[in-house]
C-alpha atoms as a PDB file:
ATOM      1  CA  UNK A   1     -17.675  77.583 -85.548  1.00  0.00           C
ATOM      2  CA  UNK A   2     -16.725  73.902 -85.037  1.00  0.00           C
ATOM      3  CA  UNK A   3     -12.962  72.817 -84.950  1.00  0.00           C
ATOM      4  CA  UNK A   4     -12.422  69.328 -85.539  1.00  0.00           C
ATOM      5  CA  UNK A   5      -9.420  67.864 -84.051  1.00  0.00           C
ATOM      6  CA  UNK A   6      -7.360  64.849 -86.127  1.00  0.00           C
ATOM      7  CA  UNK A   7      -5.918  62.418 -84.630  1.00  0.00           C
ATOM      8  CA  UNK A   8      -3.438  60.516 -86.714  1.00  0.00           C
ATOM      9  CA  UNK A   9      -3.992  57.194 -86.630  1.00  0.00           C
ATOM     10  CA  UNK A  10      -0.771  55.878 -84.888  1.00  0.00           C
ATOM     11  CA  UNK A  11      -2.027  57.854 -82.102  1.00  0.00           C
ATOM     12  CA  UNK A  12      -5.256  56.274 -82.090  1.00  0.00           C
ATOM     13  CA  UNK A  13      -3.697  52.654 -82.149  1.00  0.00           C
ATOM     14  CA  UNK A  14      -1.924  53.799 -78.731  1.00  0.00           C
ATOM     15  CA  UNK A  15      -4.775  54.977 -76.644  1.00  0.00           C
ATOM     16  CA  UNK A  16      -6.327  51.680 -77.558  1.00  0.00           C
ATOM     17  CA  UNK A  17      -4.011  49.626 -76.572  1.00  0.00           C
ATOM     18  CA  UNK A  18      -3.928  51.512 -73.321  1.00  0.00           C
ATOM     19  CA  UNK A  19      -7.566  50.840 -72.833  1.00  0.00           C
ATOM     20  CA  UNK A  20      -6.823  47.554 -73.212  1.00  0.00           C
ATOM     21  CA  UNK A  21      -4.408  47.639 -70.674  1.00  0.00           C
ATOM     22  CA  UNK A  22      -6.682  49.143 -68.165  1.00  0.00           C
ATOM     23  CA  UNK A  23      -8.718  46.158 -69.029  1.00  0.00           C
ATOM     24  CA  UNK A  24      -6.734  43.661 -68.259  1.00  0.00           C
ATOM     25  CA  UNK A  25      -4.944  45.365 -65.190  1.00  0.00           C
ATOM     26  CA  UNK A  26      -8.445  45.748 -63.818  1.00  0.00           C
ATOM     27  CA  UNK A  27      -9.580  42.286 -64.223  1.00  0.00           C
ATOM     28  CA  UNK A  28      -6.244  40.852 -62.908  1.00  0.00           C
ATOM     29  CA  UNK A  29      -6.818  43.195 -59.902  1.00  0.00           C
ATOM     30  CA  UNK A  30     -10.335  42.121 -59.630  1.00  0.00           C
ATOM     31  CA  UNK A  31      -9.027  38.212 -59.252  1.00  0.00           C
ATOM     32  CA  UNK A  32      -6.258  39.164 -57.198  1.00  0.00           C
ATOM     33  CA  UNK A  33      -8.724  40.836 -54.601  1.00  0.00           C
ATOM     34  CA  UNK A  34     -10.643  37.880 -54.462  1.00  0.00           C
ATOM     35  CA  UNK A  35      -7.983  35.353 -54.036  1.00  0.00           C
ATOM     36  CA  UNK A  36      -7.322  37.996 -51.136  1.00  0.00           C
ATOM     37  CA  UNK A  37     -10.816  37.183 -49.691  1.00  0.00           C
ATOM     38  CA  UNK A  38     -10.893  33.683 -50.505  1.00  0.00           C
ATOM     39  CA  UNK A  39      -7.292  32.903 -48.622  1.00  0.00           C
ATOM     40  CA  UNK A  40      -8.736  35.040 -45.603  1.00  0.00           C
ATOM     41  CA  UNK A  41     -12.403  32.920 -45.711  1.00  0.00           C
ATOM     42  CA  UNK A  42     -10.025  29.666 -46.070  1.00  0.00           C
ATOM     43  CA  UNK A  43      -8.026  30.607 -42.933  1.00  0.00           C
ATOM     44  CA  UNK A  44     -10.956  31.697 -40.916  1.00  0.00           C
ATOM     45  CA  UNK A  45     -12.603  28.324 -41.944  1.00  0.00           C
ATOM     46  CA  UNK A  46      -9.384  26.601 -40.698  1.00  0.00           C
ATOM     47  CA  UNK A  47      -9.397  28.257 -37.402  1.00  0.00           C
ATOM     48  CA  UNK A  48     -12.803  28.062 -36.718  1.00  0.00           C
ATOM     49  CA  UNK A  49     -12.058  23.893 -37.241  1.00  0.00           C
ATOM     50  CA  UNK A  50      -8.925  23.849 -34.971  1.00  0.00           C
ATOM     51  CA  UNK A  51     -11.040  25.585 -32.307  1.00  0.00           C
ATOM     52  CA  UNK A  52     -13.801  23.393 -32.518  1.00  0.00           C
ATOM     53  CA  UNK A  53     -11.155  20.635 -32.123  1.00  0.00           C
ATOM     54  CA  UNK A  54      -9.777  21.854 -29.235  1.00  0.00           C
ATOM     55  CA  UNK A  55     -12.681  22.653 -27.271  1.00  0.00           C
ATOM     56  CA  UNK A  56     -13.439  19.390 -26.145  1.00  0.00           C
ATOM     57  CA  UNK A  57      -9.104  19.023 -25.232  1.00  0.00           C
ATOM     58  CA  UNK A  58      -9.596  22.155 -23.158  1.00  0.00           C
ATOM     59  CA  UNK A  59     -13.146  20.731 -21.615  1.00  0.00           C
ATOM     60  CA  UNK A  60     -11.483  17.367 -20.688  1.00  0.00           C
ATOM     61  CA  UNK A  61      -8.886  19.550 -19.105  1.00  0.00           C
ATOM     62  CA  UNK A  62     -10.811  21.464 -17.037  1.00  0.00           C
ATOM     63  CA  UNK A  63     -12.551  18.588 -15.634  1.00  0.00           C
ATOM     64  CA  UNK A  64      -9.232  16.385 -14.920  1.00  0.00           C
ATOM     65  CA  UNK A  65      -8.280  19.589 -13.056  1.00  0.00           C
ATOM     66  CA  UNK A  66     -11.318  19.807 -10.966  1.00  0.00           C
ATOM     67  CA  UNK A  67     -11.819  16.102 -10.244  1.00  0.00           C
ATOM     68  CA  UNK A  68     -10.019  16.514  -6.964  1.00  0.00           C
ATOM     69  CA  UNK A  69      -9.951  13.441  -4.440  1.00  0.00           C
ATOM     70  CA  UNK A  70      -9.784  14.728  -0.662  1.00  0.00           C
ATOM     71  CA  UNK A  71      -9.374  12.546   2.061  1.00  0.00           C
ATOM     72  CA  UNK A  72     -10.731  14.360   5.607  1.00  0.00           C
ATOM     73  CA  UNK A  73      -8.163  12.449   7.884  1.00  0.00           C
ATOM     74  CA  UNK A  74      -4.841  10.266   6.077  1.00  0.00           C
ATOM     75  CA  UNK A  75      -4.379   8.159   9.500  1.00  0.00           C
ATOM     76  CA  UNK A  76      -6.230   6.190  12.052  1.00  0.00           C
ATOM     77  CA  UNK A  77      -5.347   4.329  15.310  1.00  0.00           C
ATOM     78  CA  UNK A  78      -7.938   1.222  16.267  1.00  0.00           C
ATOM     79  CA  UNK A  79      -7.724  -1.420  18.036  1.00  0.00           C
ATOM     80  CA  UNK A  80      -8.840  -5.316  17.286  1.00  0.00           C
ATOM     81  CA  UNK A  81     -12.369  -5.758  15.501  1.00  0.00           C
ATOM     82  CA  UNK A  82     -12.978  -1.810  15.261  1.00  0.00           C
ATOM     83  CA  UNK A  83     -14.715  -0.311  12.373  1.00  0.00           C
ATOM     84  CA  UNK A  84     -14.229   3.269  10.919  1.00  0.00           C
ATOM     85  CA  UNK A  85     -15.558   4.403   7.438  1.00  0.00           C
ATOM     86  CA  UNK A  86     -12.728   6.750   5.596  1.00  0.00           C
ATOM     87  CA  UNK A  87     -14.203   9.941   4.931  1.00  0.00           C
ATOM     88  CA  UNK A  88     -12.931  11.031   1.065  1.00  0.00           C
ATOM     89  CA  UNK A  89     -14.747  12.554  -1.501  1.00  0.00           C
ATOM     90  CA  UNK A  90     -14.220  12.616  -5.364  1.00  0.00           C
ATOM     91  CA  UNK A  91     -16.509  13.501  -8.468  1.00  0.00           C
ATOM     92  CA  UNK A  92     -15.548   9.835  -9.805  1.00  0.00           C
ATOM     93  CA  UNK A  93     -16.107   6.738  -8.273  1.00  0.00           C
ATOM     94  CA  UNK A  94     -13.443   5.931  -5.591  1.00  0.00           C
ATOM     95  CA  UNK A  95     -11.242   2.409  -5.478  1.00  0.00           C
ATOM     96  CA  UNK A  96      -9.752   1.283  -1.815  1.00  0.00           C
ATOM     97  CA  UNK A  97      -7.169  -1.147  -2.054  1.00  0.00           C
ATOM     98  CA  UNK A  98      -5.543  -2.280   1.494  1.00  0.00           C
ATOM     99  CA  UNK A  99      -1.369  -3.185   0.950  1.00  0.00           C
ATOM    100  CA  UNK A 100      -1.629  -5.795   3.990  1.00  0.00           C
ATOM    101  CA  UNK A 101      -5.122  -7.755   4.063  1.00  0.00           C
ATOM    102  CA  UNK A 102      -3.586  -9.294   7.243  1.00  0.00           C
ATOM    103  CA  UNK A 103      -4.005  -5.978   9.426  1.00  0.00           C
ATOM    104  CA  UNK A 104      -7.015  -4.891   7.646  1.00  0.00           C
ATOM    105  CA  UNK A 105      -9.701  -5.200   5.083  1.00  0.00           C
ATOM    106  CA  UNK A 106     -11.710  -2.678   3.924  1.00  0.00           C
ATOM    107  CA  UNK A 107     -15.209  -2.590   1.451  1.00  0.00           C
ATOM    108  CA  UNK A 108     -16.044  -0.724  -2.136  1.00  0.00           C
ATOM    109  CA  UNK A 109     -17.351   2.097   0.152  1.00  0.00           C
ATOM    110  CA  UNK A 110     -14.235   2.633   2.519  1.00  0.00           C
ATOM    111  CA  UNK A 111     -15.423   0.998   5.099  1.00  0.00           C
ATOM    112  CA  UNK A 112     -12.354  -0.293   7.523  1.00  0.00           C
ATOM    113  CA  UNK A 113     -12.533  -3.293   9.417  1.00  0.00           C
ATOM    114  CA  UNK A 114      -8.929  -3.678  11.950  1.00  0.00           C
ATOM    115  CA  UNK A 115      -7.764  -7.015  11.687  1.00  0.00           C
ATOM    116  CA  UNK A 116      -4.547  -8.079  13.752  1.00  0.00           C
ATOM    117  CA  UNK A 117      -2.265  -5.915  15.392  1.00  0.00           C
ATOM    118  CA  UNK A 118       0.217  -3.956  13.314  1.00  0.00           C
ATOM    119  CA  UNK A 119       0.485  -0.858  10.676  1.00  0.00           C
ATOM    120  CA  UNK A 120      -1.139  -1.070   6.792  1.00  0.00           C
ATOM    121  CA  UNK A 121      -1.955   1.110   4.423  1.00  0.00           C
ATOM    122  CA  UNK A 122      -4.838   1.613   2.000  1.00  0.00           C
ATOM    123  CA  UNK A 123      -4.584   3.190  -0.866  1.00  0.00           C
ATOM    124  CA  UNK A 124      -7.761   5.453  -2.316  1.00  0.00           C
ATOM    125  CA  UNK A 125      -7.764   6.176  -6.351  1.00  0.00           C
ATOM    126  CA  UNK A 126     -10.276   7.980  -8.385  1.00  0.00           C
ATOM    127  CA  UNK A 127      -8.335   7.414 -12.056  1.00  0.00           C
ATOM    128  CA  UNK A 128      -6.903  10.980 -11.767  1.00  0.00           C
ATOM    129  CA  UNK A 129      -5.426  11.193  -8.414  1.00  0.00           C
ATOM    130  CA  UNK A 130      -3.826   8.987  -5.252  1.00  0.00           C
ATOM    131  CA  UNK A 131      -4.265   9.698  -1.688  1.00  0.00           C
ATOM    132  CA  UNK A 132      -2.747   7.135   1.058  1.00  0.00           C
ATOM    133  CA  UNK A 133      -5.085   6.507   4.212  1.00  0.00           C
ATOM    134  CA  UNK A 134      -2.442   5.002   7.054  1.00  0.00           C
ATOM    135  CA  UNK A 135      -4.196   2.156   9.483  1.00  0.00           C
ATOM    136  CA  UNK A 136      -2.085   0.897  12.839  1.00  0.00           C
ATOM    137  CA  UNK A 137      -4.102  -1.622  14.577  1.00  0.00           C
ATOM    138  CA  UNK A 138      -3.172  -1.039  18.723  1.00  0.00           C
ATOM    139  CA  UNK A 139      -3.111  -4.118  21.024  1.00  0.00           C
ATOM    140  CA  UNK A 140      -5.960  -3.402  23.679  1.00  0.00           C
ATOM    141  CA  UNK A 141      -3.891  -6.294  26.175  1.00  0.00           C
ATOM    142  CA  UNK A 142      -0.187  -6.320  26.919  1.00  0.00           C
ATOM    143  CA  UNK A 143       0.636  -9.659  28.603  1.00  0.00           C
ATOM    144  CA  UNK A 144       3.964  -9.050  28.251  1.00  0.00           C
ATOM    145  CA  UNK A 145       6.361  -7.669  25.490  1.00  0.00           C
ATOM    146  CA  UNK A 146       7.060 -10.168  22.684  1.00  0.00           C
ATOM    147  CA  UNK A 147      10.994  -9.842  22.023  1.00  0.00           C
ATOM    148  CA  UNK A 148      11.853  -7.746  18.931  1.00  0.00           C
ATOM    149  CA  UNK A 149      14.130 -10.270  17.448  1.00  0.00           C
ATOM    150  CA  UNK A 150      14.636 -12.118  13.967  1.00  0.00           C
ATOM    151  CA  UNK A 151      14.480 -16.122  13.293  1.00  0.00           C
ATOM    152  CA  UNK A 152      18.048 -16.750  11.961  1.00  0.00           C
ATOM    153  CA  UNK A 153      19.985 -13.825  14.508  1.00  0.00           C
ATOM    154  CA  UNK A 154      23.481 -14.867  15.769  1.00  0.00           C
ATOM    155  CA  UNK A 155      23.552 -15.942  19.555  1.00  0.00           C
ATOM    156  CA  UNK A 156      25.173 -12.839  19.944  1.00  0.00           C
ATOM    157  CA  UNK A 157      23.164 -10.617  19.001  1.00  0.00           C
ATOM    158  CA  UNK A 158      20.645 -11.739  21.126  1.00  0.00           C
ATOM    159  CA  UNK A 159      23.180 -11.597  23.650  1.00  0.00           C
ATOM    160  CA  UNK A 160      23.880  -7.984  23.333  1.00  0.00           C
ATOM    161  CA  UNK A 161      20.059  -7.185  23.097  1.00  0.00           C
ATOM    162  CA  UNK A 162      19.453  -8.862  26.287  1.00  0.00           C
ATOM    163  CA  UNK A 163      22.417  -8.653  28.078  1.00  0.00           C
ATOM    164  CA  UNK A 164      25.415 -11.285  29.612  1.00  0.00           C
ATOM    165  CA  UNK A 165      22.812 -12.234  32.581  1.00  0.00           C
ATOM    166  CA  UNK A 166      21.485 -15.512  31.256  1.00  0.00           C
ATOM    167  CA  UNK A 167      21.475 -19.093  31.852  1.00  0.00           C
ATOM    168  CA  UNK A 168      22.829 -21.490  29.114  1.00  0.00           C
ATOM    169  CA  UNK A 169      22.220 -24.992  27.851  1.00  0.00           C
ATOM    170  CA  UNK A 170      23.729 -27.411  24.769  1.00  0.00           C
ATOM    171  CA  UNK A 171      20.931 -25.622  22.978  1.00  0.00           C
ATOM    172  CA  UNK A 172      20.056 -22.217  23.897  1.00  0.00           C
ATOM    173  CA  UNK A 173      19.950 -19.416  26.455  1.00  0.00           C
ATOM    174  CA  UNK A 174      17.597 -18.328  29.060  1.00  0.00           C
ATOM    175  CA  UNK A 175      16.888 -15.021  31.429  1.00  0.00           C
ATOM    176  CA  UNK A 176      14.889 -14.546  34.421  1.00  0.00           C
ATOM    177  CA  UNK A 177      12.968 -11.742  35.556  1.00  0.00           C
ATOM    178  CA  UNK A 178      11.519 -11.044  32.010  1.00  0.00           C
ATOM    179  CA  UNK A 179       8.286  -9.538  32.856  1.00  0.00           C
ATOM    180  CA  UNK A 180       5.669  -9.960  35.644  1.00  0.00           C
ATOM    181  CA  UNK A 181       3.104 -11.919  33.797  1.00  0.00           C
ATOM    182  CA  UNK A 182       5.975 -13.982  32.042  1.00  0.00           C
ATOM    183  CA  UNK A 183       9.187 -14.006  34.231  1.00  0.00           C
ATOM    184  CA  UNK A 184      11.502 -16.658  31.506  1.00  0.00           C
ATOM    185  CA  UNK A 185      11.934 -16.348  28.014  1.00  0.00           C
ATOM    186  CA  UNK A 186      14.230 -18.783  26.632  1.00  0.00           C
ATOM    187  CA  UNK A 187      16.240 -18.926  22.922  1.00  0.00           C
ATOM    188  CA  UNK A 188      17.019 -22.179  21.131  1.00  0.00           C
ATOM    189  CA  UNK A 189      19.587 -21.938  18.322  1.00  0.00           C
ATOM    190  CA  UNK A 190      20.224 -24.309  15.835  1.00  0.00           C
ATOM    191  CA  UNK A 191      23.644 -26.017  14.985  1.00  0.00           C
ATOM    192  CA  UNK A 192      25.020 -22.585  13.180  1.00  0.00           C
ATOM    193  CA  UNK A 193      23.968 -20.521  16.487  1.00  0.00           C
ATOM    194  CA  UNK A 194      21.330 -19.058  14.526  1.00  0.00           C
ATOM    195  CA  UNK A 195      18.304 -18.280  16.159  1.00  0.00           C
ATOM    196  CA  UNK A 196      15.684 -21.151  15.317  1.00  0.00           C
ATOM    197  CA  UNK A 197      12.861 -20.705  18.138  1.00  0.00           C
ATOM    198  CA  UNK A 198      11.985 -18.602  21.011  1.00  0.00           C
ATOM    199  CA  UNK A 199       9.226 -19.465  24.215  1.00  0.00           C
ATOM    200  CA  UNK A 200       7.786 -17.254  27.275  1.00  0.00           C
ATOM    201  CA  UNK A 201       6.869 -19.149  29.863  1.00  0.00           C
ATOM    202  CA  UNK A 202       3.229 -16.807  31.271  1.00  0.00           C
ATOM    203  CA  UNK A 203       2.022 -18.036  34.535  1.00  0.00           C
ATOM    204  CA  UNK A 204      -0.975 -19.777  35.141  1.00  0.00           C
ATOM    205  CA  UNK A 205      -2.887 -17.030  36.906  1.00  0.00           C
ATOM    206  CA  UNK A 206      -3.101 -14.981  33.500  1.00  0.00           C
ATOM    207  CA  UNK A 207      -4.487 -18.066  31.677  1.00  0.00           C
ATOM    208  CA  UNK A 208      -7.821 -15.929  30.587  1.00  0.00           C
ATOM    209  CA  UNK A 209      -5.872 -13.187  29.404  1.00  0.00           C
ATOM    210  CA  UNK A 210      -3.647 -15.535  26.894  1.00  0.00           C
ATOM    211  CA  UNK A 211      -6.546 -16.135  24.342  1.00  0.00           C
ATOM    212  CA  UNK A 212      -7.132 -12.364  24.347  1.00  0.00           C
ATOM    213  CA  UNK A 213      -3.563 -11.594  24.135  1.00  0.00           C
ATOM    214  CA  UNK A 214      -2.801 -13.511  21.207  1.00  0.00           C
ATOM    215  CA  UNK A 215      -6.021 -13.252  19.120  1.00  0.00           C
ATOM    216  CA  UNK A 216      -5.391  -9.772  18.651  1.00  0.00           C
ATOM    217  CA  UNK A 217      -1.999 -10.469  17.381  1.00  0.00           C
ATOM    218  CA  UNK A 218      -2.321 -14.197  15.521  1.00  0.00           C
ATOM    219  CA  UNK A 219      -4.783 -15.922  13.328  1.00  0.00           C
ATOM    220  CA  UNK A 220      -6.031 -18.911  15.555  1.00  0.00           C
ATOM    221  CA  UNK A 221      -5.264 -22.145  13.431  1.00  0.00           C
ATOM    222  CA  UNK A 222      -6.611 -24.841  14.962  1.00  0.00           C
ATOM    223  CA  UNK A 223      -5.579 -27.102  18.350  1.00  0.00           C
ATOM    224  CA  UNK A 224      -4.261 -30.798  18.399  1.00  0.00           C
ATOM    225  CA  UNK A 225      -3.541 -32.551  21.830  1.00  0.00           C
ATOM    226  CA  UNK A 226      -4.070 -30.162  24.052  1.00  0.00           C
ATOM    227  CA  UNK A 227      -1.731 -27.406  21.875  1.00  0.00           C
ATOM    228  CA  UNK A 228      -3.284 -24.176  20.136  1.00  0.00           C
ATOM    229  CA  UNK A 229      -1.671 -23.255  17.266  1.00  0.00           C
ATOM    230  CA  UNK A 230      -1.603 -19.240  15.772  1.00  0.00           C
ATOM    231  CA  UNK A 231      -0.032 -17.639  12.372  1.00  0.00           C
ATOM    232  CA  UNK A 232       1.026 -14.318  11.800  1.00  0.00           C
ATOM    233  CA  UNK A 233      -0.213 -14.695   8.133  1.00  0.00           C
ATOM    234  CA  UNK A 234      -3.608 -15.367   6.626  1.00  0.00           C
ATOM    235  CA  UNK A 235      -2.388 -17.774   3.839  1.00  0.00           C
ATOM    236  CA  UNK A 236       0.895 -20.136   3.598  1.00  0.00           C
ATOM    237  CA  UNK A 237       2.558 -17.723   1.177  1.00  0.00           C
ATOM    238  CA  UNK A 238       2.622 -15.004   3.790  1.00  0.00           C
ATOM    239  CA  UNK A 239       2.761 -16.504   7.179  1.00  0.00           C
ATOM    240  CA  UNK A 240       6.797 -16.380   8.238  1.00  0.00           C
ATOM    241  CA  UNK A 241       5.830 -17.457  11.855  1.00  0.00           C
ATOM    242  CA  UNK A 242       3.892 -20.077  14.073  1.00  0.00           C
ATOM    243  CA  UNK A 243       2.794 -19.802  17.837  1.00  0.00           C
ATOM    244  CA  UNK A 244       1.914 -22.769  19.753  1.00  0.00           C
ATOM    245  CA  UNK A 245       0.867 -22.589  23.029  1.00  0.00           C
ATOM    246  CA  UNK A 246       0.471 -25.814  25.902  1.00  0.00           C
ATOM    247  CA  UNK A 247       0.259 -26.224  29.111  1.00  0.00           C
ATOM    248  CA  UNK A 248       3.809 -27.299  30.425  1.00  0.00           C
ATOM    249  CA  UNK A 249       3.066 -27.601  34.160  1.00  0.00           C
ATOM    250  CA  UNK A 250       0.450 -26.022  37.035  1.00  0.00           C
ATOM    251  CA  UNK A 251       2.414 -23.125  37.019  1.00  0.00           C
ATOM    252  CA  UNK A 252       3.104 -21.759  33.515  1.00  0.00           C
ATOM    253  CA  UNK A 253       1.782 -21.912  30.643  1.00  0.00           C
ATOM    254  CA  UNK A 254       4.630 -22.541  27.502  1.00  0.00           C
ATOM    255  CA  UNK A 255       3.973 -20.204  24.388  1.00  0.00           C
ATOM    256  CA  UNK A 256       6.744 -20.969  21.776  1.00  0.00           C
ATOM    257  CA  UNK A 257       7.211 -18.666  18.764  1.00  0.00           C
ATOM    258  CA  UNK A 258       8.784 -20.856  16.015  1.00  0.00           C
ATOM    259  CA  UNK A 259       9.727 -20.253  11.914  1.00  0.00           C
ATOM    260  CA  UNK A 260       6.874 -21.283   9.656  1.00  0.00           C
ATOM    261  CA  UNK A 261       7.442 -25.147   8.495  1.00  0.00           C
ATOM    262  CA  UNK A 262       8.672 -25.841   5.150  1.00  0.00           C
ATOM    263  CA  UNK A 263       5.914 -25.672   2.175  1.00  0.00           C
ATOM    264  CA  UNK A 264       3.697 -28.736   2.127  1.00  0.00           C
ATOM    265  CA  UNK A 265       4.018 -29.263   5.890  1.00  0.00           C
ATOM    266  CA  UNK A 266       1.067 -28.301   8.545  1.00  0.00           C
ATOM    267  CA  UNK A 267       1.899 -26.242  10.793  1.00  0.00           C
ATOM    268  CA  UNK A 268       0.878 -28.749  13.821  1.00  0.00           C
ATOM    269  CA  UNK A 269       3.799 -30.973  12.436  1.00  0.00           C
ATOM    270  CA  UNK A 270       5.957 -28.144  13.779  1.00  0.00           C
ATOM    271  CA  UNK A 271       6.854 -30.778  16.829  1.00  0.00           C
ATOM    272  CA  UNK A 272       5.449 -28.461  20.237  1.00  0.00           C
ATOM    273  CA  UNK A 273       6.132 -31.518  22.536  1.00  0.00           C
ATOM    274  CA  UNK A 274       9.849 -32.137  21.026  1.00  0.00           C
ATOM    275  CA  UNK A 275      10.403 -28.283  21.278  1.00  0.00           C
ATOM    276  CA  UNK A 276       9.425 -28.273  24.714  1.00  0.00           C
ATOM    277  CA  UNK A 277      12.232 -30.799  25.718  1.00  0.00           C
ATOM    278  CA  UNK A 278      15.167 -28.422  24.310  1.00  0.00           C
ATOM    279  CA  UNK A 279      13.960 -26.278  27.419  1.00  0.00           C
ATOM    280  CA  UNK A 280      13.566 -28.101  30.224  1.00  0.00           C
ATOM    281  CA  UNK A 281      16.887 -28.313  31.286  1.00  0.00           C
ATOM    282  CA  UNK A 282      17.314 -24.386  30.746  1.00  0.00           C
ATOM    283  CA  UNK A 283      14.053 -23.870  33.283  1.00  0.00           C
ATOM    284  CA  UNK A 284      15.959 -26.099  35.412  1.00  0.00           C
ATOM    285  CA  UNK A 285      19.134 -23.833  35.409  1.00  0.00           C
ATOM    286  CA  UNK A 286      16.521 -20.775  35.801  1.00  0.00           C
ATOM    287  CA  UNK A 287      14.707 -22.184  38.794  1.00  0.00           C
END
């Protein structure tokens, strides 16, 4: 026996608009869950760009960090016209600079060439890192000691740095017993008492050492009447000193030390010969 069920028709009108429902939940869900996927494929595009990005940032990186420049020894002690070659090494091309061309020079490869006596540095640089290679250039010949004093020094400070034993003219001071090679050295000061010019009187005997003692100290300029003229700098701008040197009797030989003339002046216009007077009468006192 079949039943048949009735549903009244308000009933009916329900369950269809709950199907409908289901319908329309189900597709909203359905674009919701892909939004989802899309958003995630988005952000996993966007991260897969930024690291691309950065890899080449973190590359560079590496290599700045590994681009070390080492220098085998920082300091070296040579004498006049010695040659050493600065060992350093760097994955990038290396650039030698020398602070005082006067002491040194030195080539594209690091090659060092010792100029005139004294203390430079040189400076190495590969574009990522600094290292500082230290030069002194030794004298090979001590003659006698050249007096650690300033052009432009009171008369007593000289005084107290060579003590109250001295002889003493209009112009200047002198002492005995200075060294064996060079037993006077006299100081000429100007008006002010300011310490204008300084000579060592070296005795004849050492005559072949002179040449050797001051080329290694002074770049030889040139001679004029029988006077040989030196700087302590390689171009006008930096020399701050002159050194003549004559022959002032058969027994000594006169080496003056004098401040550099004013610009557009030669150095051999310094006046040697008129110098020479302001000391005679102080090597008279000393004798």
């Amino acid at each position: 026996m079949q039943i048949l069920c009735i549903v009244p028709c308000h009933l009916c009108e329900i369950i269809k608009q709950m199907n409908d429902m289901k319908t329309i939940f189900f597709v909203q869900e359905s674009i919701l869950i892909n939004k989802c996927i899309m958003k995630k494929q988005t952000n996993y595009l966007k991260l897969l760009i930024i690291s691309c990005l950065l890899v080449p940032f973190f590359y560079s990186c590496d290599k700045d960090d590994t681009d070390f420049l080492t220098l085998s020894t920082s300091e070296k002690t040579l004498n006049y016209h010695d040659e050493y070659q600065i060992d350093a090494t760097s994955s990038s091309d290396i650039e030698y600079t020398v602070k005082d061309d006067y002491h040194a020079s030195v080539s594209e490869t690091g090659l060092v060439k010792a100029r005139f006596v004294g203390e430079t540095n040189i400076v190495l640089n590969n574009s990522s890192e600094e290292k500082i290679f230290k030069l002194t250039v030794e004298p090979k010949y001590n003659l006698y000691p050249e007096p650690d004093v300033e052009f432009g020094a009171t008369k007593s400070s000289v005084i107290r740095e060579f003590g109250s034993d001295y002889s003493e003219s209009d112009s200047g001071i002198g002492y005995k017993d200075y060294s064996s090679a060079a037993p006077v050295i006299m100081f000429i000061f100007d008006d002010d008492d300011k310490l204008s010019s300084y000579v060592v009187m070296v005795k004849t005997f050492y005559s072949s050492k002179i040449v050797d003692f001051l080329g290694e100290r002074y770049l030889p300029v040139g001679e004029e009447d029988d006077v040989f003229y030196f700087s302590n700098g390689l171009t006008d701008e930096t020399t701050t000193m002159a050194v003549m040197v004559g022959l002032y009797n058969v027994s000594y030989w006169m080496i003056l030390y004098s401040t550099y003339p004013p610009s557009g002046k030669s150095i051999k216009n310094i006046g040697f010969t008129d110098r020479s007077i302001d000391f005679d009468n102080l090597l008279k006192k000393l004798d």
